[in-house]
N, C-alpha and C. Protein backbone atom coordinates (compact mmCIF):
# COMPACT_ATOMS: atom_id res chain seq x y z
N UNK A 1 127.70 -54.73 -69.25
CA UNK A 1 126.39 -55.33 -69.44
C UNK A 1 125.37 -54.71 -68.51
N UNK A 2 125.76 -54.13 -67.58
CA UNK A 2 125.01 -53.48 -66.61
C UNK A 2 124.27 -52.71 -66.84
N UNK A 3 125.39 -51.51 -66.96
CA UNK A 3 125.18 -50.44 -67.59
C UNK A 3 124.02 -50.54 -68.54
N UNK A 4 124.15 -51.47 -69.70
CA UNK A 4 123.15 -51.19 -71.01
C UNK A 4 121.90 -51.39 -70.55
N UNK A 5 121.65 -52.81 -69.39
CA UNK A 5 120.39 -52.77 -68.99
C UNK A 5 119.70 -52.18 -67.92
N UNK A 6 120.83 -51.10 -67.11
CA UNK A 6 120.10 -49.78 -66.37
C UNK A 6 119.35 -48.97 -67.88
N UNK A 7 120.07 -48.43 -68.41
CA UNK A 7 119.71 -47.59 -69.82
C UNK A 7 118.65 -48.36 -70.56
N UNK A 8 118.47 -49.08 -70.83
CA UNK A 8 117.57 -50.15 -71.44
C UNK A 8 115.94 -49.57 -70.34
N UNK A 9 116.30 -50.08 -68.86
CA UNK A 9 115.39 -49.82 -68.07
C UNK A 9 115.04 -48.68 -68.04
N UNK A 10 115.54 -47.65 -68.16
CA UNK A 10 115.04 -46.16 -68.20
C UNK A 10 114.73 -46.03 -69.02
N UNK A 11 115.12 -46.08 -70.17
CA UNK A 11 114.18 -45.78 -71.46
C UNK A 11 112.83 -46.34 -71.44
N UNK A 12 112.60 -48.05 -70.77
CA UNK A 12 111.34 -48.06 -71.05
C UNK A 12 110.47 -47.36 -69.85
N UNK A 13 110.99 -47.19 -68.58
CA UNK A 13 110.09 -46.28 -67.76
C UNK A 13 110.01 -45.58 -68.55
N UNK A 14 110.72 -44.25 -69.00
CA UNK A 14 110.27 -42.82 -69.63
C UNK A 14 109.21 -43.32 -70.61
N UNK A 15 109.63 -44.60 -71.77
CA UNK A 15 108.50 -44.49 -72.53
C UNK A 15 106.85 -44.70 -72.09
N UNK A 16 107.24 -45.27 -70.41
CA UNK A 16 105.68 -46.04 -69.83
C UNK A 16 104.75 -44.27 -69.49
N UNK A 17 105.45 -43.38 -69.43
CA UNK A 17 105.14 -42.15 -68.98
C UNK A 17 104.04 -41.73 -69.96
N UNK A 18 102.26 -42.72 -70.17
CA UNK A 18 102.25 -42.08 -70.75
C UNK A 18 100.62 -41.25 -70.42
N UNK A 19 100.20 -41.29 -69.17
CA UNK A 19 99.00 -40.59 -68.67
C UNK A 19 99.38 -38.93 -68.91
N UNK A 20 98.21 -38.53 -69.10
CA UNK A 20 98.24 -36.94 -68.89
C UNK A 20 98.64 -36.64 -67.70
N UNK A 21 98.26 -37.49 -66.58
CA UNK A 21 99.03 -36.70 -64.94
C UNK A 21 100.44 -36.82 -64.65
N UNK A 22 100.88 -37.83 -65.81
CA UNK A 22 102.63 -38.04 -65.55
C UNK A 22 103.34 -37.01 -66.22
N UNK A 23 102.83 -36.85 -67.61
CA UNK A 23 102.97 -35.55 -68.59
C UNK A 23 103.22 -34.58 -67.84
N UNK A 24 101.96 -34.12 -67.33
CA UNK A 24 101.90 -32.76 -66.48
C UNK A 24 102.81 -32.57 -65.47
N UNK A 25 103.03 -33.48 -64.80
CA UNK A 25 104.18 -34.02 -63.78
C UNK A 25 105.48 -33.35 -63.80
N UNK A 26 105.98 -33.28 -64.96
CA UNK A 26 106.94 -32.92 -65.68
C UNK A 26 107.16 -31.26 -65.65
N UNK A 27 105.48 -30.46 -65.57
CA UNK A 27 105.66 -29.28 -64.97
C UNK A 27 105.23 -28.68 -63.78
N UNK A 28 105.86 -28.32 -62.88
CA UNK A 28 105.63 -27.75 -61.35
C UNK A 28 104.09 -27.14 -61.37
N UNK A 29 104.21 -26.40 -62.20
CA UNK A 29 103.02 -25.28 -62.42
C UNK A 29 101.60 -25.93 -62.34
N UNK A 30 101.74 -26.99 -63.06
CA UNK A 30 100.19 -27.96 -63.28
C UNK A 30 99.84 -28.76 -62.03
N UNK A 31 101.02 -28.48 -61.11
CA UNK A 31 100.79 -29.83 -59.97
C UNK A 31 99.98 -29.04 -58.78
N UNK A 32 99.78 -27.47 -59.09
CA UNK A 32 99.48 -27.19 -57.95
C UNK A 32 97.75 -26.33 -58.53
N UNK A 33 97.45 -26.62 -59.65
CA UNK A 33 96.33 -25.78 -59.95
C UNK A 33 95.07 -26.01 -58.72
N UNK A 34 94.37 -24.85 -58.98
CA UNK A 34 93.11 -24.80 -58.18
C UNK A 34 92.23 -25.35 -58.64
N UNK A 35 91.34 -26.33 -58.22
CA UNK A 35 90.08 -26.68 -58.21
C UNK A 35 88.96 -26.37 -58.18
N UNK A 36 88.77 -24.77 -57.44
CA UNK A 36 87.95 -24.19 -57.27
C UNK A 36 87.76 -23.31 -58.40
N UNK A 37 86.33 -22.80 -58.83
CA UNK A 37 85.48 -22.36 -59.60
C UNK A 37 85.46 -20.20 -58.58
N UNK A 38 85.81 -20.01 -59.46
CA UNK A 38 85.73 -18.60 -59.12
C UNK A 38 84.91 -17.08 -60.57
N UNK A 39 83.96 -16.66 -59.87
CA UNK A 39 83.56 -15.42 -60.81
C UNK A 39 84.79 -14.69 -61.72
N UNK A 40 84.19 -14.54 -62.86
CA UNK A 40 85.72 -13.82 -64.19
C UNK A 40 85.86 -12.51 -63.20
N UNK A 41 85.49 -12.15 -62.33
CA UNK A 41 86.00 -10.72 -62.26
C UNK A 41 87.21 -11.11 -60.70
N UNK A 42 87.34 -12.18 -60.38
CA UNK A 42 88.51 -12.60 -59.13
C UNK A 42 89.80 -12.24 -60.28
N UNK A 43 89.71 -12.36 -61.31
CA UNK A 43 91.06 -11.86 -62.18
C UNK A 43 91.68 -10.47 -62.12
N UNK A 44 90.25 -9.81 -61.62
CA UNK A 44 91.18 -8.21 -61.27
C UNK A 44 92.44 -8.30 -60.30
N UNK A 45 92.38 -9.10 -59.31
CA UNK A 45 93.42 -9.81 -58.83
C UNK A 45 94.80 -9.50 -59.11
N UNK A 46 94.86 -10.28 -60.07
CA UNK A 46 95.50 -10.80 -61.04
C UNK A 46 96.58 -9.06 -61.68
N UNK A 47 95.73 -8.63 -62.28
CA UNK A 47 95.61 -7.68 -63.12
C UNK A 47 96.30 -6.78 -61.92
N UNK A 48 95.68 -6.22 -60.74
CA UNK A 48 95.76 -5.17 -59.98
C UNK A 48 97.53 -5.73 -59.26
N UNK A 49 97.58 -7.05 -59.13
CA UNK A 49 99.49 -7.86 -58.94
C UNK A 49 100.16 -7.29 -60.26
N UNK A 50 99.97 -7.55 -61.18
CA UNK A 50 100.81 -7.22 -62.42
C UNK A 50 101.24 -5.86 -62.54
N UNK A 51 100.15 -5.07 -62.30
CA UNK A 51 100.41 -4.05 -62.50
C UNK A 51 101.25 -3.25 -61.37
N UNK A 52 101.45 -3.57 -60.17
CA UNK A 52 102.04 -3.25 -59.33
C UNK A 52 104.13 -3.92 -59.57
N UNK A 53 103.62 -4.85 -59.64
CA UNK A 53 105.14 -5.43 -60.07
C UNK A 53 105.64 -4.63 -61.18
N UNK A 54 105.23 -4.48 -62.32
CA UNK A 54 105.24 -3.57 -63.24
C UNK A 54 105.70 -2.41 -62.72
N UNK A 55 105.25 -1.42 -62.07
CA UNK A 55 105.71 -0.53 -61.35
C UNK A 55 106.96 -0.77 -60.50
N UNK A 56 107.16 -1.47 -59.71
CA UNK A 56 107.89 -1.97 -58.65
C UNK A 56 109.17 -2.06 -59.97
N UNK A 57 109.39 -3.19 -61.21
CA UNK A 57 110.83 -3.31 -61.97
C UNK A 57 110.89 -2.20 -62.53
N UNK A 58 110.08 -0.96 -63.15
CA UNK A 58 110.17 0.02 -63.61
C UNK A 58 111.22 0.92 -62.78
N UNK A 59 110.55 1.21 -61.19
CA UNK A 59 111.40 1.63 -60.23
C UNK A 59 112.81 0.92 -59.62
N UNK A 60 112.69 0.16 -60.08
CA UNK A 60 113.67 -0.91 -59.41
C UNK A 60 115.31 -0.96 -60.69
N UNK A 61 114.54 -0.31 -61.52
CA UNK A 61 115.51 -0.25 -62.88
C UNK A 61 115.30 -1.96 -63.27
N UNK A 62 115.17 -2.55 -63.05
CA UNK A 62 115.10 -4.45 -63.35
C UNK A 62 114.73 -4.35 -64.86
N UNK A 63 113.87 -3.77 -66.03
CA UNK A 63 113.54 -4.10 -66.81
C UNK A 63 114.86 -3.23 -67.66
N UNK A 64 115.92 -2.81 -67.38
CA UNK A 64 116.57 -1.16 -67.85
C UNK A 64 116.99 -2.15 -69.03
N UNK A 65 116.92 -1.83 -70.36
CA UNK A 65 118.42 -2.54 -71.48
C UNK A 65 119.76 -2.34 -70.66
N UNK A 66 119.69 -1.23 -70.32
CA UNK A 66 120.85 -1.04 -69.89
C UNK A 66 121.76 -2.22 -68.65
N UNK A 67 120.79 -1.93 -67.85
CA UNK A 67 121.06 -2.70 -66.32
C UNK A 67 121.22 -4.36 -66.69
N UNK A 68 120.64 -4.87 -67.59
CA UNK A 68 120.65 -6.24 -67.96
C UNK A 68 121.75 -6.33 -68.55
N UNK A 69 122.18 -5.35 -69.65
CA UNK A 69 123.79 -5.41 -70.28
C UNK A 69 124.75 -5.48 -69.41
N UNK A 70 125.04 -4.19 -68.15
CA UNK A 70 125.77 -4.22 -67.46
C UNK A 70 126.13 -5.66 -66.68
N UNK A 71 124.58 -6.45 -65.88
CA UNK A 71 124.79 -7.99 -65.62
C UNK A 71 124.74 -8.98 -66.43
N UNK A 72 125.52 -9.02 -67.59
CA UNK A 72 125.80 -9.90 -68.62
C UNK A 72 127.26 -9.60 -69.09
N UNK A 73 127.77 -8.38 -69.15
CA UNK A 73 129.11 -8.04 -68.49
C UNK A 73 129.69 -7.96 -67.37
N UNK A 74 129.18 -7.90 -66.89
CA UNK A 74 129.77 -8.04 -65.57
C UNK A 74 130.29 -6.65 -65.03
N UNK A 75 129.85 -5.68 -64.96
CA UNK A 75 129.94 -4.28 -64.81
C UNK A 75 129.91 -4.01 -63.45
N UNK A 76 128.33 -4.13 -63.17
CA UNK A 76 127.30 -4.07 -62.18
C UNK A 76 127.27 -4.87 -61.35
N UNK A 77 126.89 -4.81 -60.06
CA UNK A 77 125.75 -5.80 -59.29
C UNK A 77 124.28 -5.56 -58.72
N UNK A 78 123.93 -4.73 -59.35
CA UNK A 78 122.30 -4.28 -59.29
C UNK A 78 121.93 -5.13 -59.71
N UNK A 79 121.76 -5.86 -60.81
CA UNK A 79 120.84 -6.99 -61.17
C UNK A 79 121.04 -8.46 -60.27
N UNK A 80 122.58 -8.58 -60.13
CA UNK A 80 122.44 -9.69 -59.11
C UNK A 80 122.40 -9.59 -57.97
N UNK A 81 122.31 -8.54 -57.29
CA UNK A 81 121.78 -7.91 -55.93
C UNK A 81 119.93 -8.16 -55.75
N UNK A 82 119.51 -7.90 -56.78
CA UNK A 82 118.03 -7.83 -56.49
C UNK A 82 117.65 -9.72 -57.38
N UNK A 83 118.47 -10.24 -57.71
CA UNK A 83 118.19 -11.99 -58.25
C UNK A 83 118.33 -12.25 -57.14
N UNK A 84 119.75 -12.14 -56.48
CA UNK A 84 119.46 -13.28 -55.01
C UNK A 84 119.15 -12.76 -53.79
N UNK A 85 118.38 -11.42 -53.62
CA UNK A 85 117.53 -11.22 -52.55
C UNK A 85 115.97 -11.90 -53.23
N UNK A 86 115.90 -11.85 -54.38
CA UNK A 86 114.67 -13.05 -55.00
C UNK A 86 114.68 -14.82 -54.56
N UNK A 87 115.94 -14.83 -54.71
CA UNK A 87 116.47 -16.06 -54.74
C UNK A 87 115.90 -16.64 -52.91
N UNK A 88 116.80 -15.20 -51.91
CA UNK A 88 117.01 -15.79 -50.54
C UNK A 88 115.27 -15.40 -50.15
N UNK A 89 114.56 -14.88 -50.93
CA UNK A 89 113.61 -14.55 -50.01
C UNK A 89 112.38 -15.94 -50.52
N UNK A 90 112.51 -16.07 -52.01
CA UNK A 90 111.69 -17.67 -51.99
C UNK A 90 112.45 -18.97 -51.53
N UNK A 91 113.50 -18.98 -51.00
CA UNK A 91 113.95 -20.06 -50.19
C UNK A 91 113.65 -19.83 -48.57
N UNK A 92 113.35 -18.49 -48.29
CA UNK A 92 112.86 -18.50 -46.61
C UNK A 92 111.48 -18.94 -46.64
N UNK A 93 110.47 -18.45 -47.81
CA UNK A 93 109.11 -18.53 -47.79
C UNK A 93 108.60 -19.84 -48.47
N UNK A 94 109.78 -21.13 -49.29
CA UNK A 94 109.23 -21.94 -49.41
C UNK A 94 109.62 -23.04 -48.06
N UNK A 95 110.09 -22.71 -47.49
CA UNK A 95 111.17 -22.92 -46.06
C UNK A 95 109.52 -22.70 -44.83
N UNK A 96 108.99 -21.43 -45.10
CA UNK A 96 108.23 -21.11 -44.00
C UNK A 96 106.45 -22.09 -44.65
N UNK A 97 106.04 -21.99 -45.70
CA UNK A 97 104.95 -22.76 -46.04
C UNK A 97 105.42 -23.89 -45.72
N UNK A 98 106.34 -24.97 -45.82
CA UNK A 98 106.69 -26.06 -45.47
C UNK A 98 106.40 -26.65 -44.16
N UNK A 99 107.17 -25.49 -43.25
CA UNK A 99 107.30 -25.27 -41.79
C UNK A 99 106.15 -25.18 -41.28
N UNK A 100 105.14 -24.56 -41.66
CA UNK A 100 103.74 -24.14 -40.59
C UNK A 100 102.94 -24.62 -41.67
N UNK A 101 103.01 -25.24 -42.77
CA UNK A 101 101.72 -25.84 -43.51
C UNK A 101 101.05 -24.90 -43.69
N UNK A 102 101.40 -23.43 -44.58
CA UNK A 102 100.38 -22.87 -44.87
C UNK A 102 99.24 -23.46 -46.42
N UNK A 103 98.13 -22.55 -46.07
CA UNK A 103 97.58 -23.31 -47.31
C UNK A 103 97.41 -22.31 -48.00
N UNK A 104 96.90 -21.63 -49.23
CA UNK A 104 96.33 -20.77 -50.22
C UNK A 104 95.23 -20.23 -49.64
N UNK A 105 94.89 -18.51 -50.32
CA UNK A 105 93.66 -18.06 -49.57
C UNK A 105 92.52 -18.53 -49.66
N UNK A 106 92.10 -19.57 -50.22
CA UNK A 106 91.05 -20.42 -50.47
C UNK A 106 91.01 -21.49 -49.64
N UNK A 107 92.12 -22.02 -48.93
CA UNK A 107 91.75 -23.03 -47.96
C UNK A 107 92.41 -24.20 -48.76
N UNK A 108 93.40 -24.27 -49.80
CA UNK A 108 93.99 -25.49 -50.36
C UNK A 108 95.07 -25.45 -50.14
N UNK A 109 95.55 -26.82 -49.68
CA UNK A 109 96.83 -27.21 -49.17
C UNK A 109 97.76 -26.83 -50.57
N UNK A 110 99.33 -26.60 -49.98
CA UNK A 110 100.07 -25.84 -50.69
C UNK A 110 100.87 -27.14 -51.02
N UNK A 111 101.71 -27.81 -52.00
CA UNK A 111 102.24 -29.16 -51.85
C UNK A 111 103.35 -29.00 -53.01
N UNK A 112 104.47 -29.66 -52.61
CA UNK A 112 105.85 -29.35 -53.21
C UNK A 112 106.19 -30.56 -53.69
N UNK A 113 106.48 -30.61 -55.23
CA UNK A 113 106.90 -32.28 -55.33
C UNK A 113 108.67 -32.02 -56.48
N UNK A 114 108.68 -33.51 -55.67
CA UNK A 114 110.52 -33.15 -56.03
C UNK A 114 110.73 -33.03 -57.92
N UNK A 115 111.49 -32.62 -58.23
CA UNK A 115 111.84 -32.50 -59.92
C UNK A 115 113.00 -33.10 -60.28
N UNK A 116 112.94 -34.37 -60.99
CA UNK A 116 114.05 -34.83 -61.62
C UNK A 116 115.14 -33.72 -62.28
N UNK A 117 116.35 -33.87 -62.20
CA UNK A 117 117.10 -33.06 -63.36
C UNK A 117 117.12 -33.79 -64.40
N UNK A 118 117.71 -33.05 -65.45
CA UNK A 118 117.96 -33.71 -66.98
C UNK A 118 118.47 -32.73 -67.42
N UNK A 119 119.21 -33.48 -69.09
CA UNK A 119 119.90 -32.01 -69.46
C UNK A 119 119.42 -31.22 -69.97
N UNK A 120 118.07 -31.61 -70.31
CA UNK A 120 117.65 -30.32 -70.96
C UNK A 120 117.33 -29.44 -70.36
N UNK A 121 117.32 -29.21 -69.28
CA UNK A 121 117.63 -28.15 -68.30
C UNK A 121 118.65 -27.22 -68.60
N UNK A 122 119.71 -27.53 -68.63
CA UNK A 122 120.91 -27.16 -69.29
C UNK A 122 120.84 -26.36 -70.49
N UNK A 123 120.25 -27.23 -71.62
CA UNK A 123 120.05 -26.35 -72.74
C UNK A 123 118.93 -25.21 -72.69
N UNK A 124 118.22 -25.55 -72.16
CA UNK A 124 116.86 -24.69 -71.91
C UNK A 124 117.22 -22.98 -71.44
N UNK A 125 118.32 -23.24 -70.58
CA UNK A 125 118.51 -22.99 -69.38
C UNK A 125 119.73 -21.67 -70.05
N UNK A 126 121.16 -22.08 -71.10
CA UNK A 126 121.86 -21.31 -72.46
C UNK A 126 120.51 -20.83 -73.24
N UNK A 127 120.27 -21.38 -73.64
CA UNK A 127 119.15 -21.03 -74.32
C UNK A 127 117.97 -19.46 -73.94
N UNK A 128 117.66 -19.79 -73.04
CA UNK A 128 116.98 -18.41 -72.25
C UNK A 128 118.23 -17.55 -72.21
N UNK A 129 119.20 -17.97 -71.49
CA UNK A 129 120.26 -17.05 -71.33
C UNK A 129 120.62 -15.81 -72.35
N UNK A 130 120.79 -16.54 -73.36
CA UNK A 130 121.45 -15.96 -74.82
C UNK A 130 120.40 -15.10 -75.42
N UNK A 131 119.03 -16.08 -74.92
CA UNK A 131 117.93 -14.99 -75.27
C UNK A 131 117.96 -13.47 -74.56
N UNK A 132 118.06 -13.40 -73.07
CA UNK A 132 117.92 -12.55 -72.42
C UNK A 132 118.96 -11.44 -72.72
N UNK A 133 120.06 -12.42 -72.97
CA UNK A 133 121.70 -11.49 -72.88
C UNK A 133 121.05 -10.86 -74.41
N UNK A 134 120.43 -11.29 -75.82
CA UNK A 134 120.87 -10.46 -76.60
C UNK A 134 119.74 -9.50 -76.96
N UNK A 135 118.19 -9.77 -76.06
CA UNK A 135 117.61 -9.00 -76.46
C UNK A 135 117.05 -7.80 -75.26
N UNK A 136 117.66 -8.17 -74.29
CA UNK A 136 118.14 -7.38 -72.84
C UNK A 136 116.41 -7.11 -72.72
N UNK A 137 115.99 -8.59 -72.47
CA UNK A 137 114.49 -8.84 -71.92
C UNK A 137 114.12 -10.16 -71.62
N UNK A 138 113.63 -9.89 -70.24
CA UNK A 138 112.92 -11.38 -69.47
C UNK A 138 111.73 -11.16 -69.24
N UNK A 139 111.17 -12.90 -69.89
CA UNK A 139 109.58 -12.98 -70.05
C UNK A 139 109.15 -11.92 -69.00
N UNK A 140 109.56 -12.00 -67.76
CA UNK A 140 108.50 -11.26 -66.86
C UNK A 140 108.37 -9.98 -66.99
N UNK A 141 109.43 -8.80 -67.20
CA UNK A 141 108.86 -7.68 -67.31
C UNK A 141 108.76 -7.20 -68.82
N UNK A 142 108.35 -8.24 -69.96
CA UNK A 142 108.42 -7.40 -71.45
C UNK A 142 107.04 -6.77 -70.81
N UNK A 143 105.79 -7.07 -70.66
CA UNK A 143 105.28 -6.29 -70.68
C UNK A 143 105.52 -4.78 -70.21
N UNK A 144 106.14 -4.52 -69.10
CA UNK A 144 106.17 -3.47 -68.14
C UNK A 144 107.37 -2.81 -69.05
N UNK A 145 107.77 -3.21 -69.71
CA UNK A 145 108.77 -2.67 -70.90
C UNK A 145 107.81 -2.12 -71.94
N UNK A 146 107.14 -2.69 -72.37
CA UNK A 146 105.84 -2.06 -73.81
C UNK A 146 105.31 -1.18 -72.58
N UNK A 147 104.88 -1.19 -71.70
CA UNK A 147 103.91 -0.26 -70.97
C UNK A 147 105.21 1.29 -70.47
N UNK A 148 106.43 1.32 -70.64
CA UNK A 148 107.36 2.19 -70.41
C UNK A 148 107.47 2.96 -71.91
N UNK A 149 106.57 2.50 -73.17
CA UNK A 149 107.34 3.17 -74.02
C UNK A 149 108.13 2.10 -75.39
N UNK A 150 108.73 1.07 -74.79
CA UNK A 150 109.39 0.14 -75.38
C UNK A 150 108.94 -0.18 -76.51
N UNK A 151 108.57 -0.28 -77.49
CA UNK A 151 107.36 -0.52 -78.28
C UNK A 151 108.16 -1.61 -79.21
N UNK A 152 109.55 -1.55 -79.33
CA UNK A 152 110.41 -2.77 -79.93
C UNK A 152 110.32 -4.04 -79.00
N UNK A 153 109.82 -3.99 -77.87
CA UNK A 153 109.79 -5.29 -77.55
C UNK A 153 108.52 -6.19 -77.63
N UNK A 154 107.70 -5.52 -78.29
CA UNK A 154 106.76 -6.61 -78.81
C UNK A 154 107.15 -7.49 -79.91
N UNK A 155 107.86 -7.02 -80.44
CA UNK A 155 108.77 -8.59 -81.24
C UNK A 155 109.52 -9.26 -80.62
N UNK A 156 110.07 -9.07 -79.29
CA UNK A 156 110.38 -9.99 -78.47
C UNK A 156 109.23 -11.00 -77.49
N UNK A 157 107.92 -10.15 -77.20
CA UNK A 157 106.65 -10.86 -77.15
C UNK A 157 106.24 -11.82 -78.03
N UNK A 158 105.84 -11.60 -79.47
CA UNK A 158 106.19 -12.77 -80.22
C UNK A 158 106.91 -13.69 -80.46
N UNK A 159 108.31 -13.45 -80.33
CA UNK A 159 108.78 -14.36 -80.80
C UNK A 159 109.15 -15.60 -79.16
N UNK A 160 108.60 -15.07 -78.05
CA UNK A 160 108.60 -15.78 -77.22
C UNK A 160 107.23 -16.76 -77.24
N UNK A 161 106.08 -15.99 -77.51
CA UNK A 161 105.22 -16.50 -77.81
C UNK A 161 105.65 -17.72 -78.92
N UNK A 162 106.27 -17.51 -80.30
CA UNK A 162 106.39 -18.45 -81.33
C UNK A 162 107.50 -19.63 -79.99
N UNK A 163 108.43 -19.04 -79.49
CA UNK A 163 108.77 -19.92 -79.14
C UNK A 163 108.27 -21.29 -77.91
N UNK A 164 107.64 -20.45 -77.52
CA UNK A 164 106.66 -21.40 -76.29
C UNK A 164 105.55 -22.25 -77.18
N UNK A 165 104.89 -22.25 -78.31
CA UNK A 165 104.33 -22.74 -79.24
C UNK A 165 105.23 -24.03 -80.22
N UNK A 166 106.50 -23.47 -80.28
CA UNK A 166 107.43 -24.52 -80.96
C UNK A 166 107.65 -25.53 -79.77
N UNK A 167 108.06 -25.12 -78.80
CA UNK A 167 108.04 -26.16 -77.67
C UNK A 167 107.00 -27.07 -77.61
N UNK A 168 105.90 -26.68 -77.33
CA UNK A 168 104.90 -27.46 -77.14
C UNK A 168 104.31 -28.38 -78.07
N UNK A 169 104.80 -28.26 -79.70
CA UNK A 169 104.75 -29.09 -80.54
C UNK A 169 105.82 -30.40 -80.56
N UNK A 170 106.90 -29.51 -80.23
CA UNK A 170 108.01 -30.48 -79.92
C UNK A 170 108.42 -31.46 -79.21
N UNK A 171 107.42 -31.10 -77.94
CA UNK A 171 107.45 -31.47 -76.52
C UNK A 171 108.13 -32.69 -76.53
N UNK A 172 107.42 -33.53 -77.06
CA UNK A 172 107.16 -35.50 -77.31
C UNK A 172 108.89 -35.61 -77.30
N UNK A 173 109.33 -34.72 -78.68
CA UNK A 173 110.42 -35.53 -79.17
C UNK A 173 111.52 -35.07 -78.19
N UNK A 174 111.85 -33.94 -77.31
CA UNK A 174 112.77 -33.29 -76.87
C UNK A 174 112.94 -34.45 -75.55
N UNK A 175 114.49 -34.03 -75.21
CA UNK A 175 114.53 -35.32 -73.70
C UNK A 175 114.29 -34.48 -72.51
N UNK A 176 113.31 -35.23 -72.27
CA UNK A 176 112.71 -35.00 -70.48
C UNK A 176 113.72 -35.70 -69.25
């Protein structure tokens, strides 16, 4: 009897979830946007980072078909050599903003809020996987892949695109 009315109780919290700031809540990304108003050309920014990273997985082999096959077989450790020096170096630097309170170059506090698990994490989570393993491409470097030549992975651009679009229709019904 317990049990049903813990479950009972969670269902109706999740259903009380229903402000846009609780929504958003749900993604890391929205919790930390800027406030500040900046000229369209602060995006060169932007543009002049990309393009350097771009360079950087090009050299790094990170975007290779190849190198992604090999770490999906298990061949290699180049790809998981350079994941968890990713891994150890945003756990020192979310470790060090924590530590000394840094803020953003604008002067806004930097702020970390905890994330429920759930399973759809899990599925989300196979899901990307199977994507990556069969089309030996992650969201982050397709571009720097089309900019190498790649020119087949703009149907992997789309169809990530279609898929980030199906999500977001779906959003409501999927479990959070």
């Amino acid at each position: 009897m317990q049990t049903i009315k813990n479950n009972t109780t969670e269902q109706q919290t999740e259903k009380e979830w229903n402000t846009d700031f609780e929504v958003r809540s749900l993604d890391t990304i929205c919790m930390n946007e800027s406030h500040q108003q900046h000229p369209w050309w602060y995006n060169f920014k932007y543009l002049a980072v990309g393009i350097l990273f771009g360079i950087v997985f090009v050299k790094a082999e990170i975007i290779s078909w190849f190198r992604i096959q090999e770490m999906f077989r298990l061949q290699s450790f180049h790809m998981y050599g350079v994941i968890g020096t990713a891994v150890i170096i945003g756990i020192i630097s979310v470790w060090l903003i924590k530590r000394f309170k840094v803020k953003t170059i604008h002067g806004e506090e930097i702020e970390f809020h905890p994330k429920k698990f759930n399973k759809g994490q899990i599925y989300g989570g196979l899901l990307f996987g199977l994507g990556w393993a069969i089309t030996g491409a992650c969201p982050g470097p397709l571009f720097a892949q089309v900019g190498t030549g790649v020119f087949v992975v703009i149907v992997v651009i789309l169809s990530a695109i279609a898929g980030t679009w199906t999500y977001g229709y779906f959003r409501d019904k999927l479990p959070h």
